[in-house]
C-alpha atoms as a PDB file:
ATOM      1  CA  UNK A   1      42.008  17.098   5.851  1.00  0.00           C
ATOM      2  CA  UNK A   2      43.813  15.250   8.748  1.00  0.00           C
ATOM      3  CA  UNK A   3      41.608  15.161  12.118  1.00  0.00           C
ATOM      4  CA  UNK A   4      44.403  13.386  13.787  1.00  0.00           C
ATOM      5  CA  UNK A   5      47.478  15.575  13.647  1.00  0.00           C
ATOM      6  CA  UNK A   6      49.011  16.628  16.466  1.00  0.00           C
ATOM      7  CA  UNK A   7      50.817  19.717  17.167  1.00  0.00           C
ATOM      8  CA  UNK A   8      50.057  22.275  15.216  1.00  0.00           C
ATOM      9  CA  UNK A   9      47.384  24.367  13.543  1.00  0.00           C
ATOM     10  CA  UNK A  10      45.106  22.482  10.466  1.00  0.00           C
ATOM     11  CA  UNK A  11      44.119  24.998   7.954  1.00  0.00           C
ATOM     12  CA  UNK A  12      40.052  23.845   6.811  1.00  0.00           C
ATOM     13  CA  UNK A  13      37.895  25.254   4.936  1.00  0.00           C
ATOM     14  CA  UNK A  14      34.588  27.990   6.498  1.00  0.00           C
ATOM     15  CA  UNK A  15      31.812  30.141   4.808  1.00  0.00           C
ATOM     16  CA  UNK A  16      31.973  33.817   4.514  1.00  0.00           C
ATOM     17  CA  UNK A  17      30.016  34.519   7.511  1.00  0.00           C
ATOM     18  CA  UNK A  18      31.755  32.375   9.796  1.00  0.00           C
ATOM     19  CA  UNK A  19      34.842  34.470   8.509  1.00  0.00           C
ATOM     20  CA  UNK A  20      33.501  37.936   9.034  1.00  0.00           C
ATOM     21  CA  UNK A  21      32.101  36.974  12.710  1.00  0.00           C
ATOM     22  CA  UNK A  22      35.950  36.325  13.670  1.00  0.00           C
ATOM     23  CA  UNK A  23      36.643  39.253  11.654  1.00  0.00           C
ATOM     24  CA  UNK A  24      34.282  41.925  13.408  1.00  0.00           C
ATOM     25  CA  UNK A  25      35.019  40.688  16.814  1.00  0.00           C
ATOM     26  CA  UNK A  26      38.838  40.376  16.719  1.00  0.00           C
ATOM     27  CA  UNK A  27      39.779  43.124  14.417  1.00  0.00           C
ATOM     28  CA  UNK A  28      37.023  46.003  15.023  1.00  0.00           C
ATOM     29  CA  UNK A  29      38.769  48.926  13.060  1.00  0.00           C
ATOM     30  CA  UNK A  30      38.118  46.736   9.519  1.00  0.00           C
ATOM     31  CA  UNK A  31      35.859  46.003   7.822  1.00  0.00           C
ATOM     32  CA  UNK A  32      35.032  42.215   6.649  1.00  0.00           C
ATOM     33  CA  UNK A  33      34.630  42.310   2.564  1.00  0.00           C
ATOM     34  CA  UNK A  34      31.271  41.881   0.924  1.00  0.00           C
ATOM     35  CA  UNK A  35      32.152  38.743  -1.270  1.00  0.00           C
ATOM     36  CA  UNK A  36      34.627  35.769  -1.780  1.00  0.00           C
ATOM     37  CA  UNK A  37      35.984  33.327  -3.380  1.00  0.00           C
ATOM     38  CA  UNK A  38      36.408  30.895  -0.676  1.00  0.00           C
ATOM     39  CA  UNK A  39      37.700  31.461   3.091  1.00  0.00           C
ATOM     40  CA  UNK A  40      40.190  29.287   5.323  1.00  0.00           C
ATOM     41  CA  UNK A  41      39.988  28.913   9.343  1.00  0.00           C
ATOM     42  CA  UNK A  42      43.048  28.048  11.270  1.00  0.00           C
ATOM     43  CA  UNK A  43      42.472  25.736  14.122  1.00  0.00           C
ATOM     44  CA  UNK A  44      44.233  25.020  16.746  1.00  0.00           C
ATOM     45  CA  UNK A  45      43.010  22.333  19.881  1.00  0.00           C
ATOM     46  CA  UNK A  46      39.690  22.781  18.085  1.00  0.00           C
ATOM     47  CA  UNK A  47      39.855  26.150  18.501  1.00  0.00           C
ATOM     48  CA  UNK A  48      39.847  29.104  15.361  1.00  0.00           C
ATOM     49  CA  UNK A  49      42.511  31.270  15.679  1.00  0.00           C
ATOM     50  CA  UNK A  50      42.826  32.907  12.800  1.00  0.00           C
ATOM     51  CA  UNK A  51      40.848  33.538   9.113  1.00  0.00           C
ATOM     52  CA  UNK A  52      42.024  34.355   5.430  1.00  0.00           C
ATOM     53  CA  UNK A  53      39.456  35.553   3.005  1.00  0.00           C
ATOM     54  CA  UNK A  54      40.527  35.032  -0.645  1.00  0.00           C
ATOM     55  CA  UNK A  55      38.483  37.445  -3.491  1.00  0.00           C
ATOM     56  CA  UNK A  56      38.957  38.515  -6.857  1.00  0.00           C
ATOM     57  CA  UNK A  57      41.926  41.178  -7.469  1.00  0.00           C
ATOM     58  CA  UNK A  58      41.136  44.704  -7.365  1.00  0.00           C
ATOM     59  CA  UNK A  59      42.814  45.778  -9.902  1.00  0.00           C
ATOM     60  CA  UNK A  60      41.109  44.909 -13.136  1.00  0.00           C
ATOM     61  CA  UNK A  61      44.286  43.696 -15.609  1.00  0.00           C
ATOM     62  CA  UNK A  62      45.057  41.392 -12.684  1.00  0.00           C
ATOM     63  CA  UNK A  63      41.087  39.613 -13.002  1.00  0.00           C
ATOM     64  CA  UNK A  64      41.831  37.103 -15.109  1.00  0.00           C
ATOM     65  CA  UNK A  65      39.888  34.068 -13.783  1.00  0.00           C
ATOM     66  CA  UNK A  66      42.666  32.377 -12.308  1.00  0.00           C
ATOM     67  CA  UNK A  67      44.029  35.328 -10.201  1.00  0.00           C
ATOM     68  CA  UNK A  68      43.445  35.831  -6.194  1.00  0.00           C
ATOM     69  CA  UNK A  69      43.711  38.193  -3.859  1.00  0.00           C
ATOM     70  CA  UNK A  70      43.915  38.097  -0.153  1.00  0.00           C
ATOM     71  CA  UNK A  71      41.436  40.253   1.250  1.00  0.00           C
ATOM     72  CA  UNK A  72      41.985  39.697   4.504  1.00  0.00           C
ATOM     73  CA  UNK A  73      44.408  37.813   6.902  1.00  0.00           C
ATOM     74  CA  UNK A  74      43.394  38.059  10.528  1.00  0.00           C
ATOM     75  CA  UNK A  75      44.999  35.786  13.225  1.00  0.00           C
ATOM     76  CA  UNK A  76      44.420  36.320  17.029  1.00  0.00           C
ATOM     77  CA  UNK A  77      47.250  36.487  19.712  1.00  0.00           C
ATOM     78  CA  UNK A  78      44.219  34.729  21.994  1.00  0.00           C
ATOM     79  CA  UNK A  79      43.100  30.786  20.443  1.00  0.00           C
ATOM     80  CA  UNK A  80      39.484  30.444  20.104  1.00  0.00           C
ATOM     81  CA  UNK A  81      36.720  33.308  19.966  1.00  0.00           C
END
């Protein structure tokens, strides 16, 4: 991933529990999910702003090894937590 872009937010790559920390302090009426299948930071001026967790579909006919489902999108209105 580029380090030396400039103007704009660089999508990298964060463990689950860096994920559900800006989860349960920025959006307190959910829940983060138990398990993944990876999770991506947005950061902006070296800041996180946001979080997607990506899992396994719910639905069963959809779980088909190659199939993903957001579980969560979360991006704050305020850079950096």
């Amino acid at each position: 991933m580029r380090e030396d872009w400039e103007g704009g937010v660089i999508l990298k790559p964060c463990d689950l529990r860096e994920a559900s920390a800006f989860v349960r302090l920025l959006h307190r009426h959910h829940r983060p999910p138990v398990g993944q299948r990876f999770s991506l930071k947005a950061v902006l001026d070296g800041r996180t702003v946001g979080v997607v967790i990506v899992g396994r579909p719910v639905g069963r006919g959809q779980q088909d090894g190659e199939t993903v489902e957001i579980t969560v999108e979360y991006f704050s209105s305020t850079p950096g937590y």
